[in-house]
C-alpha atoms as a PDB file:
ATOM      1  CA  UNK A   1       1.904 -72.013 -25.289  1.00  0.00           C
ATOM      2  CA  UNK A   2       4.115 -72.119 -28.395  1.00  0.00           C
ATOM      3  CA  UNK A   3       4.035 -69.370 -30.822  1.00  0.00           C
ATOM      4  CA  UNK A   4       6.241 -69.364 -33.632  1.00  0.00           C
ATOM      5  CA  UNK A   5       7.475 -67.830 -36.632  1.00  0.00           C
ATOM      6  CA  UNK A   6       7.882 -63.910 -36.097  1.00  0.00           C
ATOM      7  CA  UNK A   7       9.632 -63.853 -32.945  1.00  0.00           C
ATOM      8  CA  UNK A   8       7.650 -66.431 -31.131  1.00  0.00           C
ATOM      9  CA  UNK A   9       8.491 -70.109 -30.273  1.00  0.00           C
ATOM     10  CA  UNK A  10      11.098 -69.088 -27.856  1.00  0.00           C
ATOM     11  CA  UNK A  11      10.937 -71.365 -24.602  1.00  0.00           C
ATOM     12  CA  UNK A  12       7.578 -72.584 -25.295  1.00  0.00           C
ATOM     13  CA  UNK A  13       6.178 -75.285 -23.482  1.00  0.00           C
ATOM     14  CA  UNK A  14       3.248 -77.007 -21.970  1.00  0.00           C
ATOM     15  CA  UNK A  15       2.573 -77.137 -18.455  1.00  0.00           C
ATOM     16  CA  UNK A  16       0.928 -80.337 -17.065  1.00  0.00           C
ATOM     17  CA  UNK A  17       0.312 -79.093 -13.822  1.00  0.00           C
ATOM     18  CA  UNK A  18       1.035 -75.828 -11.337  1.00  0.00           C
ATOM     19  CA  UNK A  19       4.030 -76.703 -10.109  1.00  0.00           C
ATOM     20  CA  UNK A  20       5.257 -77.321 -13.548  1.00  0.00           C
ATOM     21  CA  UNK A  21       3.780 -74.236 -14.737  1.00  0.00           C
ATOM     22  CA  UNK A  22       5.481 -72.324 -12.284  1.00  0.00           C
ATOM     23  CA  UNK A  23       8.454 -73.647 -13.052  1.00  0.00           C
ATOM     24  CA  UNK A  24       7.988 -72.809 -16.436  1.00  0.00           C
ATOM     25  CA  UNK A  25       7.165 -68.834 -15.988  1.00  0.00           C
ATOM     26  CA  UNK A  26      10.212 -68.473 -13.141  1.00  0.00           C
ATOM     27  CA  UNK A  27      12.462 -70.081 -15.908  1.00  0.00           C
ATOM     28  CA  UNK A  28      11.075 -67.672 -18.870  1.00  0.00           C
ATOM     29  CA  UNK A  29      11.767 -64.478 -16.121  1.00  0.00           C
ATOM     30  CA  UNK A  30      14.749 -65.202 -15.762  1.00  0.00           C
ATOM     31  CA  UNK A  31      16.049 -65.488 -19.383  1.00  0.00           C
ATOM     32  CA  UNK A  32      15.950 -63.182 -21.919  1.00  0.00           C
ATOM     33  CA  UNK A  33      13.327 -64.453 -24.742  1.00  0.00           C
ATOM     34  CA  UNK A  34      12.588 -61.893 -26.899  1.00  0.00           C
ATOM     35  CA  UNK A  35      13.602 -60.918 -30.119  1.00  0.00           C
ATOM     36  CA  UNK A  36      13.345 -56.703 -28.673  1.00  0.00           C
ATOM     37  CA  UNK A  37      17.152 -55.574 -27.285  1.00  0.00           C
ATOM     38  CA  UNK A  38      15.652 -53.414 -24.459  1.00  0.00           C
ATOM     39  CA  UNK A  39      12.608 -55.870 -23.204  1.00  0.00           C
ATOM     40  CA  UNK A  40      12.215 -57.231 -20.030  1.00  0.00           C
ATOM     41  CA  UNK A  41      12.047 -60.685 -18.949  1.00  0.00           C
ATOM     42  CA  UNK A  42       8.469 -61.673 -19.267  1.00  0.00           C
ATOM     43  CA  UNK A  43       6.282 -65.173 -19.220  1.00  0.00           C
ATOM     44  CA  UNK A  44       2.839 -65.606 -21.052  1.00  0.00           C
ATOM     45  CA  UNK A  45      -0.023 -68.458 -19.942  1.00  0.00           C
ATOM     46  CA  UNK A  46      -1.584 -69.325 -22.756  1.00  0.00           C
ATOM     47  CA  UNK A  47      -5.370 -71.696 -22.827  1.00  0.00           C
ATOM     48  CA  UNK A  48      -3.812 -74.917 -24.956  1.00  0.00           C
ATOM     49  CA  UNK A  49      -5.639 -75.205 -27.928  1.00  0.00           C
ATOM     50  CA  UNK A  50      -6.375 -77.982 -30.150  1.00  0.00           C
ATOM     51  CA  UNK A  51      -6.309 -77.791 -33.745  1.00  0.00           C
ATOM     52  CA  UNK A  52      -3.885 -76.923 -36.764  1.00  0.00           C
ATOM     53  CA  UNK A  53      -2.178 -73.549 -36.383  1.00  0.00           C
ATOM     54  CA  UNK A  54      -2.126 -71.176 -38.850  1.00  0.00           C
ATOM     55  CA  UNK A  55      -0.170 -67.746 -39.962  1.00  0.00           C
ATOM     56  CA  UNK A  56      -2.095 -65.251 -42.005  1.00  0.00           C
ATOM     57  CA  UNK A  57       0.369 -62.487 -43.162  1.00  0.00           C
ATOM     58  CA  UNK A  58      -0.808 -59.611 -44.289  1.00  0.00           C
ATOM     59  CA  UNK A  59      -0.353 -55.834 -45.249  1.00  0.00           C
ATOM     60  CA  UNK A  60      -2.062 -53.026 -44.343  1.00  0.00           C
ATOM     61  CA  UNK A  61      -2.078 -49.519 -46.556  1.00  0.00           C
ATOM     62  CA  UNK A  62      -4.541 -46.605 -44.121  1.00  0.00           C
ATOM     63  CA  UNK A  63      -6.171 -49.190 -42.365  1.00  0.00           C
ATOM     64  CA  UNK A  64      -7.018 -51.245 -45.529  1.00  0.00           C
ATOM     65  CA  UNK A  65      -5.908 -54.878 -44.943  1.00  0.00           C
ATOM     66  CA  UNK A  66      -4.585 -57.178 -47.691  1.00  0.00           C
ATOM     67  CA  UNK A  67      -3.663 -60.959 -47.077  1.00  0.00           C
ATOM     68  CA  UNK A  68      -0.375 -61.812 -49.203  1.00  0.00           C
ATOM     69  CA  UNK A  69       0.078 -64.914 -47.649  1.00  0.00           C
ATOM     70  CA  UNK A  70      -1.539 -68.066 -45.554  1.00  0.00           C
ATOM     71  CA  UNK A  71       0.700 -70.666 -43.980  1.00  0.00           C
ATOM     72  CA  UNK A  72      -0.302 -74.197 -42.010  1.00  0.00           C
ATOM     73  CA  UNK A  73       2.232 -74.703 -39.713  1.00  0.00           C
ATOM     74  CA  UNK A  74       3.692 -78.331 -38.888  1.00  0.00           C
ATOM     75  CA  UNK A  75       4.386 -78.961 -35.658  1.00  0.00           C
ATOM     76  CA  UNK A  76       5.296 -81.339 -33.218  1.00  0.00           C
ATOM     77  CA  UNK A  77       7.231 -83.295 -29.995  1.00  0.00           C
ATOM     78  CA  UNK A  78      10.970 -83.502 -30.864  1.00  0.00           C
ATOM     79  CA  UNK A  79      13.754 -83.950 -27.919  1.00  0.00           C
ATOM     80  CA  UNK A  80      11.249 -83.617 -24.951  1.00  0.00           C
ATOM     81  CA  UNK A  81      10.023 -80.388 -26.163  1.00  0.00           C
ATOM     82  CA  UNK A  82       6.287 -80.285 -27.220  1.00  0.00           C
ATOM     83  CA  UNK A  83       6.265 -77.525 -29.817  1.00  0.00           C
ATOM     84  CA  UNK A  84       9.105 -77.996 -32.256  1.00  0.00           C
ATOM     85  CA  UNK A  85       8.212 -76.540 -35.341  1.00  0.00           C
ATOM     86  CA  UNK A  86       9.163 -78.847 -38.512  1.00  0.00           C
ATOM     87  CA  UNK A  87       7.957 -76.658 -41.345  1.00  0.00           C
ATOM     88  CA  UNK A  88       6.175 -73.832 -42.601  1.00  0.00           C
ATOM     89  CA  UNK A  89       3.537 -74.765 -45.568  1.00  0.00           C
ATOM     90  CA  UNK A  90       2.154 -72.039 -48.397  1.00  0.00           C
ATOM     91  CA  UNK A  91      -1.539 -72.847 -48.375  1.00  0.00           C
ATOM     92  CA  UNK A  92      -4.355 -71.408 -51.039  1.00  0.00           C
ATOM     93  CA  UNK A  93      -6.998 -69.490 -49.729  1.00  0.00           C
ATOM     94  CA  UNK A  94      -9.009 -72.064 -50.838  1.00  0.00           C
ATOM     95  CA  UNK A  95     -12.567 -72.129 -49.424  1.00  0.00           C
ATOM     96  CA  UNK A  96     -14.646 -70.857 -46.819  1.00  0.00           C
ATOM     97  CA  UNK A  97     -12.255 -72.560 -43.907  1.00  0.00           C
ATOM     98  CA  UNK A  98      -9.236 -70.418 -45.467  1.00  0.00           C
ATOM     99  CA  UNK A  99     -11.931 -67.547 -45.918  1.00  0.00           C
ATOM    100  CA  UNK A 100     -13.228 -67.431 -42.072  1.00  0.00           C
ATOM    101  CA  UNK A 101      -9.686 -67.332 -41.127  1.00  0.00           C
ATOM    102  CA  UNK A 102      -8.485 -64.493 -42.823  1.00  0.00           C
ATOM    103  CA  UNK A 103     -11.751 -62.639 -41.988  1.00  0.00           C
ATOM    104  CA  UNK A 104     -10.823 -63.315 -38.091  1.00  0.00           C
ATOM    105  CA  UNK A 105      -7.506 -61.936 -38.755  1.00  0.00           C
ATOM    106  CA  UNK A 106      -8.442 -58.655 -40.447  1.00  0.00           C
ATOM    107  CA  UNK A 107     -10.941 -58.080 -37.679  1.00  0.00           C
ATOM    108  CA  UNK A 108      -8.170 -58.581 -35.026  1.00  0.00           C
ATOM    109  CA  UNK A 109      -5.707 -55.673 -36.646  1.00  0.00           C
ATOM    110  CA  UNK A 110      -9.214 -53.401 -36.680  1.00  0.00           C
ATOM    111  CA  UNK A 111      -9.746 -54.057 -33.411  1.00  0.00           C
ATOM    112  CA  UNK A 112      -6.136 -53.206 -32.331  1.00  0.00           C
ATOM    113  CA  UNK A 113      -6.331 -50.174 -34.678  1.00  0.00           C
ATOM    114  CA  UNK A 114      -3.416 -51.569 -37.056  1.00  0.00           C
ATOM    115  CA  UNK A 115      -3.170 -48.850 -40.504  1.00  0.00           C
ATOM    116  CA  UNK A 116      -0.001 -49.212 -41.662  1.00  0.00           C
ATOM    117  CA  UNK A 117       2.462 -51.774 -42.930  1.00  0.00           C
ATOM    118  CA  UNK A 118       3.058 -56.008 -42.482  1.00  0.00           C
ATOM    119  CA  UNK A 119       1.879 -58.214 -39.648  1.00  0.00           C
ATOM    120  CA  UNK A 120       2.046 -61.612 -39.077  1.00  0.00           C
ATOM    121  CA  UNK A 121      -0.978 -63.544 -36.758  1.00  0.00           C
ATOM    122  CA  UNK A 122      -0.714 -67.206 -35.623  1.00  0.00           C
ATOM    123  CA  UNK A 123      -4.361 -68.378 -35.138  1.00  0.00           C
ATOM    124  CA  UNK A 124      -5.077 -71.294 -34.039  1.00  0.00           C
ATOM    125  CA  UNK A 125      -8.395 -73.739 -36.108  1.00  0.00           C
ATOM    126  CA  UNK A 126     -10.000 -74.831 -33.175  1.00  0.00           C
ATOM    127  CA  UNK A 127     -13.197 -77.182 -32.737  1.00  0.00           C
ATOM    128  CA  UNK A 128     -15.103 -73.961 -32.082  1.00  0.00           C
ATOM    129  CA  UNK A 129     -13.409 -71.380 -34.594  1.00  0.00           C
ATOM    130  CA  UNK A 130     -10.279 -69.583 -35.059  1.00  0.00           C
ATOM    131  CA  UNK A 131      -8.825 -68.595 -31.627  1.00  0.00           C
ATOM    132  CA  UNK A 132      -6.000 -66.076 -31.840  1.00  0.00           C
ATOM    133  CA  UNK A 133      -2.949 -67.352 -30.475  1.00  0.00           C
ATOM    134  CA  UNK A 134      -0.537 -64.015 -31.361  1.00  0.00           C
ATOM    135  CA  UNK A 135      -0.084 -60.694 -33.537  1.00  0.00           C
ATOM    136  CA  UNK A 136       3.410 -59.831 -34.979  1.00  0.00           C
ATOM    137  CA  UNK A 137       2.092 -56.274 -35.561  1.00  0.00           C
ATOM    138  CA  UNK A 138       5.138 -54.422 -38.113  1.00  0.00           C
ATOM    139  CA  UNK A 139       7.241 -57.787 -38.198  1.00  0.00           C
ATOM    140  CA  UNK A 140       7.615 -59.847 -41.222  1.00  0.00           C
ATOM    141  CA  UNK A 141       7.549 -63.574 -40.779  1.00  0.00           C
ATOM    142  CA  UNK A 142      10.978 -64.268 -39.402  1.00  0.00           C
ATOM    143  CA  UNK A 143      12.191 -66.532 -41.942  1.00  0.00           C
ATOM    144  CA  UNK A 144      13.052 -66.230 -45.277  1.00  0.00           C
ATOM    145  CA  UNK A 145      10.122 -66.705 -46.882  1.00  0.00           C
ATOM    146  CA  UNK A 146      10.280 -64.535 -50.160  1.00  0.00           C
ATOM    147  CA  UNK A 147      11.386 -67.149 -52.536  1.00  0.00           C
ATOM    148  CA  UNK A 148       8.497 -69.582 -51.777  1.00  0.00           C
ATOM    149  CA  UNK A 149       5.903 -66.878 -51.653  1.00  0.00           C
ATOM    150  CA  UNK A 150       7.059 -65.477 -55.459  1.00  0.00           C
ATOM    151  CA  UNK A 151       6.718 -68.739 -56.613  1.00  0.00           C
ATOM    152  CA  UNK A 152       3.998 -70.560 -55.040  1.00  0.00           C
ATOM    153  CA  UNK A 153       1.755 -66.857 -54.765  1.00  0.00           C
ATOM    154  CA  UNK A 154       3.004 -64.620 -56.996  1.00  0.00           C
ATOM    155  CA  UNK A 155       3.983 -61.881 -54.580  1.00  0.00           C
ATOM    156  CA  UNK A 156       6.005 -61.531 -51.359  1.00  0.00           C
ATOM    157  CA  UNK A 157       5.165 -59.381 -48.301  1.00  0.00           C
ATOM    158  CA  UNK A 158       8.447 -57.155 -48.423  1.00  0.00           C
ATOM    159  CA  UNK A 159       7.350 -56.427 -52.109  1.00  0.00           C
ATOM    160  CA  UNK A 160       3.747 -55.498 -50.875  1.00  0.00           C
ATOM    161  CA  UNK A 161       5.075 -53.299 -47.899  1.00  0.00           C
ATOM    162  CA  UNK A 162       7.080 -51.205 -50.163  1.00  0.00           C
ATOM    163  CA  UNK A 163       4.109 -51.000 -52.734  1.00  0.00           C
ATOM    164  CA  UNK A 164       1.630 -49.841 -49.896  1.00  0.00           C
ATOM    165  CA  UNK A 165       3.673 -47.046 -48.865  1.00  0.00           C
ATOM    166  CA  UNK A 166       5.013 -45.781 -52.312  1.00  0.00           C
ATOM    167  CA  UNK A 167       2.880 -47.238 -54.849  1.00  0.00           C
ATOM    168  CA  UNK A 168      -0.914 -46.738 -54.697  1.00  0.00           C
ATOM    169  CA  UNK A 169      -1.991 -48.039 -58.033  1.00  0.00           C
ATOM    170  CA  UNK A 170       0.225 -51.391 -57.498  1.00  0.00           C
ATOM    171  CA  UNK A 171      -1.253 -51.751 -54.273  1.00  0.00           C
ATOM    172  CA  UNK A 172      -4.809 -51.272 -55.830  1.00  0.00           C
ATOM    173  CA  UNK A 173      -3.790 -53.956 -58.270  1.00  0.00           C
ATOM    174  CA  UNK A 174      -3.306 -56.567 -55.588  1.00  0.00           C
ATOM    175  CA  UNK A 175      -5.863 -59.085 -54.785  1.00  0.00           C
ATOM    176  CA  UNK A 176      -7.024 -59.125 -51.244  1.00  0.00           C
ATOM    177  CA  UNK A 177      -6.868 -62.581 -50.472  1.00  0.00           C
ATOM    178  CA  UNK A 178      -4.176 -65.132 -51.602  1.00  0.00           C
ATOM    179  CA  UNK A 179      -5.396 -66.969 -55.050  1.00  0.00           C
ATOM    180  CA  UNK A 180      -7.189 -70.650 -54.461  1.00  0.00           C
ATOM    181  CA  UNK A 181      -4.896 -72.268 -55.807  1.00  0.00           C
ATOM    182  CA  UNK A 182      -1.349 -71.791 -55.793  1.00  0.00           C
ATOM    183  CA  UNK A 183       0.891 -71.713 -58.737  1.00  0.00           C
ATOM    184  CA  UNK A 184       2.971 -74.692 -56.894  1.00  0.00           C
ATOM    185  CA  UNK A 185       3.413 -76.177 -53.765  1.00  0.00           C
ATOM    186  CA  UNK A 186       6.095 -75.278 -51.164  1.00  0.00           C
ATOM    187  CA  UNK A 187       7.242 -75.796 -47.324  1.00  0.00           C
ATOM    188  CA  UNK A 188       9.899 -73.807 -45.478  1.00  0.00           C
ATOM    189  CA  UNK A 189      11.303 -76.748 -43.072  1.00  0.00           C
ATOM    190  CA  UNK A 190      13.310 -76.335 -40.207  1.00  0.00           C
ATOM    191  CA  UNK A 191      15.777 -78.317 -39.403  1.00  0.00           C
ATOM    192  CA  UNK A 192      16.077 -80.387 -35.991  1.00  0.00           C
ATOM    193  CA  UNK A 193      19.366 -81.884 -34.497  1.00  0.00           C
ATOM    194  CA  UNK A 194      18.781 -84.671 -32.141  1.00  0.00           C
ATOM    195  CA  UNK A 195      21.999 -84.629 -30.696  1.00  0.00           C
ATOM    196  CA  UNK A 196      24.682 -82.327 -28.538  1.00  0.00           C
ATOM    197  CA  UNK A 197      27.822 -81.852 -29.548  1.00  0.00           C
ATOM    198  CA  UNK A 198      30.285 -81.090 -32.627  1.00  0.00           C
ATOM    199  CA  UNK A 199      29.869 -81.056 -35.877  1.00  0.00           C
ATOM    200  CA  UNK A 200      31.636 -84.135 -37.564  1.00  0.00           C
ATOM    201  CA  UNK A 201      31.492 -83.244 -40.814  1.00  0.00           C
ATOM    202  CA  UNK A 202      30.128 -80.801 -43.433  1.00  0.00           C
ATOM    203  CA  UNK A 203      26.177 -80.596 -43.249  1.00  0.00           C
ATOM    204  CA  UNK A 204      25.326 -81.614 -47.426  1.00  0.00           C
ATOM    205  CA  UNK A 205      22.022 -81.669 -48.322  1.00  0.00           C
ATOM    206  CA  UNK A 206      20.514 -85.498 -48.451  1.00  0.00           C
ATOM    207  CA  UNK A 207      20.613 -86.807 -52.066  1.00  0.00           C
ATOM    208  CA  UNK A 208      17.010 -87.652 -53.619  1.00  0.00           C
ATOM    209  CA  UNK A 209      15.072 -84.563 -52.548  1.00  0.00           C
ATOM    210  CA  UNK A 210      13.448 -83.608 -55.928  1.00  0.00           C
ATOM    211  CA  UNK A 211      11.813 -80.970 -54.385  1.00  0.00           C
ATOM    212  CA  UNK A 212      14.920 -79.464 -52.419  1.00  0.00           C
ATOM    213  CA  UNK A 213      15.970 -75.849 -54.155  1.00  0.00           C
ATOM    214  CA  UNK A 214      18.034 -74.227 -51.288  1.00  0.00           C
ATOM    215  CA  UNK A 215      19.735 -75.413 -48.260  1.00  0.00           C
ATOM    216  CA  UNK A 216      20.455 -73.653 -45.031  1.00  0.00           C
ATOM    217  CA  UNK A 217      21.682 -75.901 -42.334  1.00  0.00           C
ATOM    218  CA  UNK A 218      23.121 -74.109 -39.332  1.00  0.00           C
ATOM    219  CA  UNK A 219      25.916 -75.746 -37.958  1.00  0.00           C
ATOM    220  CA  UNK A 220      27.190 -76.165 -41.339  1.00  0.00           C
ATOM    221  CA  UNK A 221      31.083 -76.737 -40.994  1.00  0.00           C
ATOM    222  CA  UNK A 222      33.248 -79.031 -38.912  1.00  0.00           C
ATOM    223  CA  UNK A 223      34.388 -78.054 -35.507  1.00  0.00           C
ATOM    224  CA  UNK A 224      30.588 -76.028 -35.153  1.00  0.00           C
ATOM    225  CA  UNK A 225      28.660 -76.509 -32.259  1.00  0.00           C
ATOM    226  CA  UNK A 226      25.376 -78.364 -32.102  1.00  0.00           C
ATOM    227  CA  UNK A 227      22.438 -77.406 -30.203  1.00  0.00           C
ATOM    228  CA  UNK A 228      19.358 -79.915 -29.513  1.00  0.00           C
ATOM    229  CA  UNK A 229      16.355 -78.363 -31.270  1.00  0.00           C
ATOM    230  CA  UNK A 230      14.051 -77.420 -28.475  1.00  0.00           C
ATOM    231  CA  UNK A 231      12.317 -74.459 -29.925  1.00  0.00           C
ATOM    232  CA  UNK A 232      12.330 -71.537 -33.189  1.00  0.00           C
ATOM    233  CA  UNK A 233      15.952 -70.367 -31.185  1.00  0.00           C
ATOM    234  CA  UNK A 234      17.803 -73.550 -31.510  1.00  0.00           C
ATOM    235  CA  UNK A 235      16.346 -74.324 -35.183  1.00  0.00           C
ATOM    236  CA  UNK A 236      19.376 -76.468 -36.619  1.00  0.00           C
ATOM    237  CA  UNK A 237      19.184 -74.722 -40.005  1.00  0.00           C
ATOM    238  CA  UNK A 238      16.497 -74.338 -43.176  1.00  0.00           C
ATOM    239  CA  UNK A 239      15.521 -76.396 -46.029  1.00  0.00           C
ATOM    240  CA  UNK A 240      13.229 -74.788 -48.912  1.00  0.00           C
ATOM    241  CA  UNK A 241      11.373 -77.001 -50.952  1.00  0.00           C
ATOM    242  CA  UNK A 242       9.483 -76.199 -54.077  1.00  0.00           C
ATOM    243  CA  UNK A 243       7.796 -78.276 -56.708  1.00  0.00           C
ATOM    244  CA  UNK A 244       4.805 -78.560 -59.043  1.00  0.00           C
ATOM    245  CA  UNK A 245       3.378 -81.553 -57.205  1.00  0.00           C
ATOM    246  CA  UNK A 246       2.229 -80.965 -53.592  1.00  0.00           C
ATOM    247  CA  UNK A 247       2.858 -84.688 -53.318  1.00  0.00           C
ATOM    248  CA  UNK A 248       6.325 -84.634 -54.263  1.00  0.00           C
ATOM    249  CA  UNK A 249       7.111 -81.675 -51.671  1.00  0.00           C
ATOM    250  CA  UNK A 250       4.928 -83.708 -48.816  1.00  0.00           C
ATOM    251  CA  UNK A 251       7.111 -87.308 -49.747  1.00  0.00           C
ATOM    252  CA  UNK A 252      10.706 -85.094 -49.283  1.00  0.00           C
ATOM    253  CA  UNK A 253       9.793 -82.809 -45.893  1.00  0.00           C
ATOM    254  CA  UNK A 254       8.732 -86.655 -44.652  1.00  0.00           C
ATOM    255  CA  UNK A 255      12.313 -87.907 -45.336  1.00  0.00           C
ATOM    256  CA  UNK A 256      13.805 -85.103 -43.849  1.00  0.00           C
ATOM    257  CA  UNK A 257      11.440 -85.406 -40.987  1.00  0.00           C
ATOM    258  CA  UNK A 258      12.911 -89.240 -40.652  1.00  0.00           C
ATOM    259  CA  UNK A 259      16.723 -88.719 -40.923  1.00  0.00           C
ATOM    260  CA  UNK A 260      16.142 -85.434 -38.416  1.00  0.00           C
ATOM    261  CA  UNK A 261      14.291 -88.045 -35.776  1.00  0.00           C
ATOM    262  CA  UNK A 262      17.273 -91.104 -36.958  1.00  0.00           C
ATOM    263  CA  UNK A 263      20.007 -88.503 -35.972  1.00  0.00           C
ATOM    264  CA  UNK A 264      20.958 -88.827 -39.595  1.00  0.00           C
ATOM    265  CA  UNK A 265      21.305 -85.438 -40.497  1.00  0.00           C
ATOM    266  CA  UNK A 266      23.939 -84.342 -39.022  1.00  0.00           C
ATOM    267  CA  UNK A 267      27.195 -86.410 -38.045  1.00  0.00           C
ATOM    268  CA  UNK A 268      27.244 -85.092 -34.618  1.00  0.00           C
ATOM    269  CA  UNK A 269      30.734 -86.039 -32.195  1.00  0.00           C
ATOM    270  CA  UNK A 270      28.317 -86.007 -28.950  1.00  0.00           C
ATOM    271  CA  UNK A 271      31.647 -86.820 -26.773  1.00  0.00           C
ATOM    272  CA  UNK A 272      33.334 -83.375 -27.635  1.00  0.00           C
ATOM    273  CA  UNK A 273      29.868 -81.734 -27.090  1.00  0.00           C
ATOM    274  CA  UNK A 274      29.953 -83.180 -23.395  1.00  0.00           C
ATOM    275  CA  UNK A 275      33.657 -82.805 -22.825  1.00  0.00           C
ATOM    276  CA  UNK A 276      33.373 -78.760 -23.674  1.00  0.00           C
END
């Protein structure tokens, strides 16, 4: 399990055995964990798979598919949850890997008949090939992703959308695959809280973070709640990083990654948490 950023990501776990896997799916029908108003409660088994995951997001304009976008996604264990996503990175379409991917994922919106407008598809880079893991079919990624993409591509998916259904000859203008390299590096992260409880103080963004051009954490104020980052749903907030130097945006989502697992991020009062 453990899909991610366009409504996936919600409750995802891995089950080490059937009676943890059933507790798993009677848990999932009984909540509500999907981002539709009117849909029922609903569990899906997934194989696990082994390898990076990836998004490709892409457009469509009469059934012709464009790629605006490829993403690696960083993921990992964090509070006894096995899928916590840390951050989402822009990646160039950069050789026949990046190439095979993309390929799979145009294939998979033919095969479901897709024509018109955005999608975004998690697909896993397994030992044995991509292996599709989900298909956002009319959903935008579901973070805010337009910044990075502008800078680091050169074009957003909202942008495209519009341009496929209005604008023919700027949607014949746009390349079909993201460039190989990117005009700068950039990571969407997603902020974890490792405790319970109230906020202490305000949430300021860490000092050093050369890289660090917005931030987005949520709690953000005294007296807010805290939740324990457990999946995409209890995400503690955003942190958009941008820089010339991949390196530079690599060393800063590491030290955010470090004061998120210290507890260091936010000043959390886990005693009120407990006592509410």
């Amino acid at each position: 399990g453990g899909g991610g950023g366009g409504g996936g990501g919600w409750g995802g776990g891995r089950g080490g055995g059937e009676p943890q896997a059933r507790h798993m799916v009677e848990t999932l029908l009984s909540e509500r964990v999907s981002l539709d108003t009117e849909a029922e409660g609903g569990a899906l088994c997934q194989e696990v798979l082994e390898g990076e995951e990836w998004v490709v997001d892409t457009v469509s304009r009469a059934g012709e598919h464009k790629c605006v976008a490829l993403w690696r996604y960083g993921k990992g264990e964090a509070n006894g949850a096995p899928f916590v996503n840390f951050y989402d990175e822009l990646r160039p379409c950069a050789g026949e890997g990046e190439e095979r991917l993309v390929r799979y994922a145009l294939a998979v919106l033919d095969t479901l008949g897709w024509r018109w407008g955005p999608a975004h598809i998690e697909v896993k880079r397994t030992s044995r090939g991509p292996v599709l893991v989900e298909v956002n079919a009319g959903r935008f990624n579901g973070v805010d992703f337009g910044l990075l993409a502008d800078v680091c591509v050169g074009h957003n998916a909202y942008d495209v959308t519009l341009d496929a259904y209005f604008d023919q000859a700027a949607w014949a203008a746009l390349p079909a695959l993201p460039p190989r390299a990117l005009r700068g590096a950039g990571r969407l992260v997603k902020l974890v809280a490792s405790e319970e409880g109230v906020l202490r103080a305000a949430a300021l963004p860490p000092a050093g973070l050369e890289s660090l051009v917005r931030w987005g954490p949520e709690p953000s104020e005294p007296g807010e709640p805290v939740a324990l980052t457990v999946d995409n749903n209890s995400c503690a907030g955003y942190a958009w990083l941008l820089h010339a130097d991949e390196a530079v945006v690599a060393a800063d989502c590491a030290a955010l990654h470090e004061l998120q697992a210290a507890g260091r991020l936010f000043d959390v009062d886990s005693a009120s948490g407990a006592e509410s």
